[in-house]
C-alpha atoms as a PDB file:
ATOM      1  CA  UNK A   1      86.765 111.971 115.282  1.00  0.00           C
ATOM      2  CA  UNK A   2      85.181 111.145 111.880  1.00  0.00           C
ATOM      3  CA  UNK A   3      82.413 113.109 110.648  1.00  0.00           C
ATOM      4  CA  UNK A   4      79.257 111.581 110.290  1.00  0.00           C
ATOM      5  CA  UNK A   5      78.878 111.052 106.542  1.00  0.00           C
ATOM      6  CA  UNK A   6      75.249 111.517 105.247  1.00  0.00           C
ATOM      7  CA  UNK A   7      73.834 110.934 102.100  1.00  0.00           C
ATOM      8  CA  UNK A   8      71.043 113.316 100.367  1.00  0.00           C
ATOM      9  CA  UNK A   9      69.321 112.191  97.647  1.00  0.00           C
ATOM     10  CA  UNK A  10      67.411 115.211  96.087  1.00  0.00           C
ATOM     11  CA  UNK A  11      67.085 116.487  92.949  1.00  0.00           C
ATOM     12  CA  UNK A  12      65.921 119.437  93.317  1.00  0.00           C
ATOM     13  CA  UNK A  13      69.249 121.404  92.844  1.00  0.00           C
ATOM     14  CA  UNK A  14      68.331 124.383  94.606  1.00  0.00           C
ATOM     15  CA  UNK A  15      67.296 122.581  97.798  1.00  0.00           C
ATOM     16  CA  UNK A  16      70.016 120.157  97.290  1.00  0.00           C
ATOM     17  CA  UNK A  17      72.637 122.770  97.754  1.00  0.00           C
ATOM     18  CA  UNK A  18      70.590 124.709 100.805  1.00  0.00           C
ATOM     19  CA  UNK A  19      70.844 120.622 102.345  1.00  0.00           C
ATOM     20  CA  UNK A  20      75.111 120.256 101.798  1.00  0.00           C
ATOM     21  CA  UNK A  21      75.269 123.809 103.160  1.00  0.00           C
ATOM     22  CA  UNK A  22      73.434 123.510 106.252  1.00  0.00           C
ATOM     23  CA  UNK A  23      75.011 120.111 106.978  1.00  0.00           C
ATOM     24  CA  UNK A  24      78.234 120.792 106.473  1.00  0.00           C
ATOM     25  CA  UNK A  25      78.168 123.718 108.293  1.00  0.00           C
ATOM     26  CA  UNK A  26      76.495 121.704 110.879  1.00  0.00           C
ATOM     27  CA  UNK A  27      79.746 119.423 111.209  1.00  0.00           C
ATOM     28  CA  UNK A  28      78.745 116.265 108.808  1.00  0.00           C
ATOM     29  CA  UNK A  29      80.211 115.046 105.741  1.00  0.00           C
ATOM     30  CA  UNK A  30      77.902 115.568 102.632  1.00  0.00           C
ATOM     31  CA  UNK A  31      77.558 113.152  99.681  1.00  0.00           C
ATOM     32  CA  UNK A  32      74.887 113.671  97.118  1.00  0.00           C
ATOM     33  CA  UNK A  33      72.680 112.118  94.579  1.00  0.00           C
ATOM     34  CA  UNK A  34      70.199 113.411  92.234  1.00  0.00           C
ATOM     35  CA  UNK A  35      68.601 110.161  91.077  1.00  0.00           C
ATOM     36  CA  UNK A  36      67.273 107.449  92.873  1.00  0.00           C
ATOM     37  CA  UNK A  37      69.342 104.791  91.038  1.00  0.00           C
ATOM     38  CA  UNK A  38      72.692 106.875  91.966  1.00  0.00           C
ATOM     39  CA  UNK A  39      71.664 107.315  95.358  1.00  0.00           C
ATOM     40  CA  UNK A  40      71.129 103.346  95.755  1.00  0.00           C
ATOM     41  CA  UNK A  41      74.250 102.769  94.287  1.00  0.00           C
ATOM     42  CA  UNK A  42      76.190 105.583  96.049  1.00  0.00           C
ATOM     43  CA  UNK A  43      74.687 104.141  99.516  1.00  0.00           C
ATOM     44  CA  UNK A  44      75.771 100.633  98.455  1.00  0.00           C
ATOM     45  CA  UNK A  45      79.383 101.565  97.332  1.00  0.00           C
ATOM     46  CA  UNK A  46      79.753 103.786 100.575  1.00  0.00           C
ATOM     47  CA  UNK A  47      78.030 102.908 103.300  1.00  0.00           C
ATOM     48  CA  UNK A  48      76.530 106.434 104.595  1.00  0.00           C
ATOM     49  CA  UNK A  49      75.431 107.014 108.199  1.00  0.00           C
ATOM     50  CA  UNK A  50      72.254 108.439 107.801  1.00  0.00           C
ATOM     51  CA  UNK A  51      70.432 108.420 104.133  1.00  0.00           C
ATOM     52  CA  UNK A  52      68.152 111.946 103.571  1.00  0.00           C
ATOM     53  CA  UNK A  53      65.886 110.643 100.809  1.00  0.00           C
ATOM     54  CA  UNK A  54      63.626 112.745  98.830  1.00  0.00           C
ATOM     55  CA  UNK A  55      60.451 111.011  97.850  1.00  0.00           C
ATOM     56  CA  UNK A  56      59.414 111.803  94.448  1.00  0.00           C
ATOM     57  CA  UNK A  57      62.803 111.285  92.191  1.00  0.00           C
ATOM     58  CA  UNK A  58      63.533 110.695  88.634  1.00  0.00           C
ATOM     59  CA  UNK A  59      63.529 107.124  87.297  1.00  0.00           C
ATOM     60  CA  UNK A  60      63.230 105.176  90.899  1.00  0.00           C
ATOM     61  CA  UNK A  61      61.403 106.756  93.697  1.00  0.00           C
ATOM     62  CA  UNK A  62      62.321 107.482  97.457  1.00  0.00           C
ATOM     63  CA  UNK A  63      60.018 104.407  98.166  1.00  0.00           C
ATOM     64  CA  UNK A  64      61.599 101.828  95.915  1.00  0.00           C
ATOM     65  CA  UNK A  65      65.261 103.108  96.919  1.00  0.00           C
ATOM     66  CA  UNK A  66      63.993 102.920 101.004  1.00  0.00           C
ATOM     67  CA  UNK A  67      63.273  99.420  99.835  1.00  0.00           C
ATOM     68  CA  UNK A  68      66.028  98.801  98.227  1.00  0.00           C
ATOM     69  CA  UNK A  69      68.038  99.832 101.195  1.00  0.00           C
ATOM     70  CA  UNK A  70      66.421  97.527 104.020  1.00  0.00           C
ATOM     71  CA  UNK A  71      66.805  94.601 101.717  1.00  0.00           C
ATOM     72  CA  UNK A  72      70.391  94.647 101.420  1.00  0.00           C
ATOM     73  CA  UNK A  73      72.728  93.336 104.366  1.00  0.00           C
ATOM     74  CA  UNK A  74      75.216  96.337 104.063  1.00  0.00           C
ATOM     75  CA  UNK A  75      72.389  98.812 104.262  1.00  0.00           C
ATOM     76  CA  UNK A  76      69.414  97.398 106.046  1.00  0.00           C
ATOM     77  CA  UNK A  77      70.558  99.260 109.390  1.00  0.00           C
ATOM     78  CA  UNK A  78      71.231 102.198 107.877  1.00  0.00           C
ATOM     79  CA  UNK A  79      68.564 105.082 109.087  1.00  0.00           C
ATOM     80  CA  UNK A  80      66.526 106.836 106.385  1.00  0.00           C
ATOM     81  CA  UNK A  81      64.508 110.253 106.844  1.00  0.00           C
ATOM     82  CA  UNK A  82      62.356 111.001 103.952  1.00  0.00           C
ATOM     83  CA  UNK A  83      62.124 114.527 102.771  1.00  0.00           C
ATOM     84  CA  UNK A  84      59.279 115.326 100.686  1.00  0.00           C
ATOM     85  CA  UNK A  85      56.581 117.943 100.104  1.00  0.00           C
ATOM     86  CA  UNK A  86      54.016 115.154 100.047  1.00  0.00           C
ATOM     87  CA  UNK A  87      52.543 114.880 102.961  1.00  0.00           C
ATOM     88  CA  UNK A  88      49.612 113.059 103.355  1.00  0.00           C
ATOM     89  CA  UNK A  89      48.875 110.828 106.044  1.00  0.00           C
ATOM     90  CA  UNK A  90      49.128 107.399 103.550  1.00  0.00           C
ATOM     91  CA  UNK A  91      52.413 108.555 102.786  1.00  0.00           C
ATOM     92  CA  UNK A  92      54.499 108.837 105.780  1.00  0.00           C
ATOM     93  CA  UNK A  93      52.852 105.035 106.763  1.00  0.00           C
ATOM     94  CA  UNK A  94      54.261 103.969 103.367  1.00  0.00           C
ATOM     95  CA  UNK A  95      57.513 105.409 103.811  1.00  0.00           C
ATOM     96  CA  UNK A  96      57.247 104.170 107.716  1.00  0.00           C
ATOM     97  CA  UNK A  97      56.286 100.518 106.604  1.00  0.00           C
ATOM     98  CA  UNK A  98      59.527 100.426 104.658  1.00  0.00           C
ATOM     99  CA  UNK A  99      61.799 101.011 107.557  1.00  0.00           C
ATOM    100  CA  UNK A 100      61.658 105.169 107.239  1.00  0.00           C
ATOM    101  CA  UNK A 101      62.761 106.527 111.113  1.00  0.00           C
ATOM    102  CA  UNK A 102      61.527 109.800 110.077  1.00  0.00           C
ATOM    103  CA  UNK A 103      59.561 112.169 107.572  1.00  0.00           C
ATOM    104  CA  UNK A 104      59.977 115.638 107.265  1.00  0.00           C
ATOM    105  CA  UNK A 105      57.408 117.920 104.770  1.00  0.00           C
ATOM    106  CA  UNK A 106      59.049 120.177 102.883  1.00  0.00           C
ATOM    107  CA  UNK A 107      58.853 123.499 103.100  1.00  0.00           C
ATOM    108  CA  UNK A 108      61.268 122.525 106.467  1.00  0.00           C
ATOM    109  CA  UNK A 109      62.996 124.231 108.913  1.00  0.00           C
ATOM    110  CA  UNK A 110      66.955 123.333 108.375  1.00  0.00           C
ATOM    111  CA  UNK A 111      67.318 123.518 112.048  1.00  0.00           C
ATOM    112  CA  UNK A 112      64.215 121.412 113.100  1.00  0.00           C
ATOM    113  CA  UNK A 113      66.096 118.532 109.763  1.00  0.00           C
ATOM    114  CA  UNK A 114      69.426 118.810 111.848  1.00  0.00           C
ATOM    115  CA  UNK A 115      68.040 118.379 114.825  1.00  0.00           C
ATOM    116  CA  UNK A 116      65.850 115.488 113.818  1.00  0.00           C
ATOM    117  CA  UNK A 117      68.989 113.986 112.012  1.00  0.00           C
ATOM    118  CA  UNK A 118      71.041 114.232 115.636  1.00  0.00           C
ATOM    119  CA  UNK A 119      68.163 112.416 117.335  1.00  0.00           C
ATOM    120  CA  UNK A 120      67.909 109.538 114.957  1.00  0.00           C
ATOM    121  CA  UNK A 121      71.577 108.810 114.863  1.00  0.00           C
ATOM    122  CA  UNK A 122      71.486 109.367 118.649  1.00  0.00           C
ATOM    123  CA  UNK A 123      68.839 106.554 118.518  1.00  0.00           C
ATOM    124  CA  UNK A 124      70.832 104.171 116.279  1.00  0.00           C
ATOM    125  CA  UNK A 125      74.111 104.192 117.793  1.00  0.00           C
ATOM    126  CA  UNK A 126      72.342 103.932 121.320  1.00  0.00           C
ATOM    127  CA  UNK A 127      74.204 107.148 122.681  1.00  0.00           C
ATOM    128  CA  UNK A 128      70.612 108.379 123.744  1.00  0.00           C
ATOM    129  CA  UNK A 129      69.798 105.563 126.131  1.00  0.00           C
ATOM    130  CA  UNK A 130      68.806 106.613 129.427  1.00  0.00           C
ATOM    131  CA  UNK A 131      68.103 103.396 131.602  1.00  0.00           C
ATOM    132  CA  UNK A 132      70.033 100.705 132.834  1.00  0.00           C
ATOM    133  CA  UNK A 133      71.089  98.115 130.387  1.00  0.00           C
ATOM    134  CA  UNK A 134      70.159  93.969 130.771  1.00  0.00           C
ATOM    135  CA  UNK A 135      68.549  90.943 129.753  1.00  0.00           C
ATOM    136  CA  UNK A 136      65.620  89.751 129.578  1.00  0.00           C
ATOM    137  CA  UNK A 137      64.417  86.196 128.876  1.00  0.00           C
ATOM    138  CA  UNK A 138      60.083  86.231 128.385  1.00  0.00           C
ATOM    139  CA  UNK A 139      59.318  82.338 127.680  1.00  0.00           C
ATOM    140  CA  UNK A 140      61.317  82.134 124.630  1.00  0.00           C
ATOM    141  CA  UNK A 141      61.978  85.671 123.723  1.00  0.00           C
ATOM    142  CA  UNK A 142      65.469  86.658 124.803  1.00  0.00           C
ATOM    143  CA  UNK A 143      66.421  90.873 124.430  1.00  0.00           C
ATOM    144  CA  UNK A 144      69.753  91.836 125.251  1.00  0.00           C
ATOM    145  CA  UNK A 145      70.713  95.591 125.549  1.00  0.00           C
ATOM    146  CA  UNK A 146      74.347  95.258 125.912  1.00  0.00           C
ATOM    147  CA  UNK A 147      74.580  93.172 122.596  1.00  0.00           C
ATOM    148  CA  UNK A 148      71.637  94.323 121.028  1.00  0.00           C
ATOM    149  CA  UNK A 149      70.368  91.442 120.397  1.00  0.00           C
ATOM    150  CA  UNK A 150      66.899  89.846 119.837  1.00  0.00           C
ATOM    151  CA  UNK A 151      65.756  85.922 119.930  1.00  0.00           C
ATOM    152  CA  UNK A 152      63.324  84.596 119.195  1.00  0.00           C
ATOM    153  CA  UNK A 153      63.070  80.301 120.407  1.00  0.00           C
ATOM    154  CA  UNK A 154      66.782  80.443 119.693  1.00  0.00           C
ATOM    155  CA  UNK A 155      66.460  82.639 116.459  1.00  0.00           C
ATOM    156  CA  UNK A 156      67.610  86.001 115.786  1.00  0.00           C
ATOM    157  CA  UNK A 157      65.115  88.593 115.174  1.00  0.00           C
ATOM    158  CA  UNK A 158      66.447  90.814 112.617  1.00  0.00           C
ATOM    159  CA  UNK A 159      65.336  94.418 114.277  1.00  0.00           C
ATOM    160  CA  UNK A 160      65.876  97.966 113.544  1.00  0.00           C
ATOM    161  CA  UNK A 161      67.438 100.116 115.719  1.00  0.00           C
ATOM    162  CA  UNK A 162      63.886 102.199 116.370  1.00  0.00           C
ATOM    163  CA  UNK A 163      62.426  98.630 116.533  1.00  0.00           C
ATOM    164  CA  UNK A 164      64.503  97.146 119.192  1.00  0.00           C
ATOM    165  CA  UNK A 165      64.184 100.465 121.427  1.00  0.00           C
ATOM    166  CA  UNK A 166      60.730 100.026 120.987  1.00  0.00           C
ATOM    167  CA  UNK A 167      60.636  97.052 122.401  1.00  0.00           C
ATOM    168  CA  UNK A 168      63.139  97.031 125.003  1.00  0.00           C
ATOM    169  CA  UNK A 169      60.805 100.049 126.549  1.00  0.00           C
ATOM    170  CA  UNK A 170      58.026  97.742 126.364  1.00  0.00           C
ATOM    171  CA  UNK A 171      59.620  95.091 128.180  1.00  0.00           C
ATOM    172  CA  UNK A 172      61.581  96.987 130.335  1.00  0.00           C
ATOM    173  CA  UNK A 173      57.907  98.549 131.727  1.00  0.00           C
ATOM    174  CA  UNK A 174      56.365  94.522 131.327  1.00  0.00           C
ATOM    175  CA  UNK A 175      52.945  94.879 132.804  1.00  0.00           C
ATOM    176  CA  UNK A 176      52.565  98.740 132.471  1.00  0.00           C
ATOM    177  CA  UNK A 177      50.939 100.861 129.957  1.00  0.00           C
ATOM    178  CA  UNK A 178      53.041 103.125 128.365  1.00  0.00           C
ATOM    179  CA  UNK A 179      51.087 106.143 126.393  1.00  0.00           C
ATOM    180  CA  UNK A 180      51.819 106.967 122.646  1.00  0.00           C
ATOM    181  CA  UNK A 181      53.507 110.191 123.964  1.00  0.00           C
ATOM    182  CA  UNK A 182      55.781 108.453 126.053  1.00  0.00           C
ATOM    183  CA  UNK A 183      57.104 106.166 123.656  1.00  0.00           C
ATOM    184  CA  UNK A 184      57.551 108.970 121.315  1.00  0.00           C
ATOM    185  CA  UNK A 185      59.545 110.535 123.570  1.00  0.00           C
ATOM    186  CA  UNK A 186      61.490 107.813 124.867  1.00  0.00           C
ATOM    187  CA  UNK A 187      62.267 106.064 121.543  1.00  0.00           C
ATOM    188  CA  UNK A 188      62.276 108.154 119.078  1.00  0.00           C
ATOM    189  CA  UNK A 189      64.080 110.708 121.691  1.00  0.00           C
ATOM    190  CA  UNK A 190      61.787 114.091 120.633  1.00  0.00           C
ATOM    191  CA  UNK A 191      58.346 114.812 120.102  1.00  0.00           C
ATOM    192  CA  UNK A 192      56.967 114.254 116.329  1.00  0.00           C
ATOM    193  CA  UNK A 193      54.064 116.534 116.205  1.00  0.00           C
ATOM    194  CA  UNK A 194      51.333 114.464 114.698  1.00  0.00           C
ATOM    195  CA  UNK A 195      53.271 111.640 114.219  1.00  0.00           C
ATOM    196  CA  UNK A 196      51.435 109.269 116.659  1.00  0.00           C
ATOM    197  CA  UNK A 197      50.559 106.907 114.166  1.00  0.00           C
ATOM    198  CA  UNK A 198      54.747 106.480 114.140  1.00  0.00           C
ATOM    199  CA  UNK A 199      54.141 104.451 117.106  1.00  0.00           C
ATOM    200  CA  UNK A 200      51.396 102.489 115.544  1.00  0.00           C
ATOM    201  CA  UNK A 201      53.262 101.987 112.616  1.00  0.00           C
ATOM    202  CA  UNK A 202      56.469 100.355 114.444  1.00  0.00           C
ATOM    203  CA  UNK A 203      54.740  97.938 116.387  1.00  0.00           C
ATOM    204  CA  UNK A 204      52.794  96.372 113.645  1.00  0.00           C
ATOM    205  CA  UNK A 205      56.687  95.590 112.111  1.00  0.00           C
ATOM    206  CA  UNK A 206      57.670  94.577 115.262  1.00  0.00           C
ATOM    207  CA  UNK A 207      54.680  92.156 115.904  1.00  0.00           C
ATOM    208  CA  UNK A 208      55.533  90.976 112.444  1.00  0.00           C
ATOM    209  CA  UNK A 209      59.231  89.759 113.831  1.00  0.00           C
ATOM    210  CA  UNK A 210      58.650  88.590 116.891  1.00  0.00           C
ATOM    211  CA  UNK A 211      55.942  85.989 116.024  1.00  0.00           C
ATOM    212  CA  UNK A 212      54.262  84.035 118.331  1.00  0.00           C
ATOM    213  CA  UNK A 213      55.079  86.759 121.058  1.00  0.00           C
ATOM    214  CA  UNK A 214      53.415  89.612 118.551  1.00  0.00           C
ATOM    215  CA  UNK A 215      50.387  89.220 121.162  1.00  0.00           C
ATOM    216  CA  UNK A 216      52.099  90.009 124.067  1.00  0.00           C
ATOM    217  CA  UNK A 217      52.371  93.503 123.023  1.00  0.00           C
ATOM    218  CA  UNK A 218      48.342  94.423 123.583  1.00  0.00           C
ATOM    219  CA  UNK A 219      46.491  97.110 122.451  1.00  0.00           C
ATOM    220  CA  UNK A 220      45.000 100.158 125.144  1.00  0.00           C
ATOM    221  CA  UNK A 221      42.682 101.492 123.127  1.00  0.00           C
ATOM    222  CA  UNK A 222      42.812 105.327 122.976  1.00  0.00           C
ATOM    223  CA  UNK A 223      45.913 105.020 125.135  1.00  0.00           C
ATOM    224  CA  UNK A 224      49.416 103.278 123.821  1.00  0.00           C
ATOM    225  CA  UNK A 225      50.733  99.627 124.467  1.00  0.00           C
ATOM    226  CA  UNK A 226      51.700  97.296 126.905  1.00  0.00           C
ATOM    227  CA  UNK A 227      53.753  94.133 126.943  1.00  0.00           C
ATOM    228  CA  UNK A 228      52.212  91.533 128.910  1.00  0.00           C
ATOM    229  CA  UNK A 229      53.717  90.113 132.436  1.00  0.00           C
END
């Protein structure tokens, strides 16, 4: 089998080489980049599975490259964890607005990164999916597990994988109230402590792509979401 090939943008050289060393020990295939503009282009030349991205880079920062990324075809499905040692709370809702799956502060545990790195490419290639696959057909919005596949009145909805988990969970539990923690756990496959504005986050970008069906996804107040029946 193929090892996993992940990118790490960093430049930081001493935390650059702790990253290749743990990962490759770890079983995955390492590319690097020190600079934003060479990681874009290195992702764009080689499609990577997984992009590590630090935030604050030389030239072009994690944000702009994260942007970058989800506006090109090629790479708009590939996941991205930012790495940073920024870490306040506007932050990780930028880098999560952009299409981020995951943010990790530095200083970091190298085994908590791997194991956050397994989980979202878990998520994205669906190998974490617990429940019964089907269809489901909601006056006009169509979800298909088996293709992966979203339409809206006939059109495709362009989704991330963390997006279209999200909502399959939501309809798959139509008329039911599922908590923050739940979803955390269910979609995103492991608990992100203090990350339950992740949750909050991904459903405003899903409400965004499912239009006229954004308000059957309500609000519990205090609680988590619901999709209506």
């Amino acid at each position: 089998m193929a090892k996993e090939r992940i990118l790490v943008v960093e430049d930081d050289e001493d935390i650059l080489q702790l990253l290749r060393f743990t990962l490759e020990a770890t079983g995955f295939e390492v590319v690097t980049a020190a600079t934003g503009r060479d990681g874009l282009e290195s992702a764009q030349r080689h499609v990577p599975g997984l992009v590590l991205l630090d935030l604050m880079l030389p030239g072009m920062s994690g944000f702009d490259v994260c942007r970058e990324l989800k506006r090109t075809p090629a790479t708009e499905h590939v996941p991205v964890i930012m790495l940073t040692a920024r870490g306040e709370e506007v932050d990780r809702i930028v880098g999560l607005e952009l299409g981020a799956d995951d943010y990790v502060i530095k200083p970091f545990s190298p085994r908590e990164l791997v194991l956050r790195i397994r989980a979202v490419l878990k998520r994205v290639t669906g190998a974490q999916e617990p429940a019964p696959r089907g269809q489901w057909n909601v006056d006009g919005l169509f979800l298909d597990e088996e293709a992966h596949r979203v339409e809206v009145d006939g059109e495709e909805a362009l989704l991330t994988a963390t997006e279209f988990r999200l909502l399959a969970e939501l309809v798959r539990n139509r008329g039911r109230v599922r908590t923050r923690d739940q979803l955390l756990n269910t979609v995103w496959g492991y608990e992100f402590e203090g990350y339950a504005r992740t949750v909050d986050t991904h459903v405003r970008r899903l409400r965004q792509k499912i239009g006229r069906f954004a308000a059957m996804i309500e609000t519990i107040r205090g609680v988590g979401y619901r999709f209506k029946e």
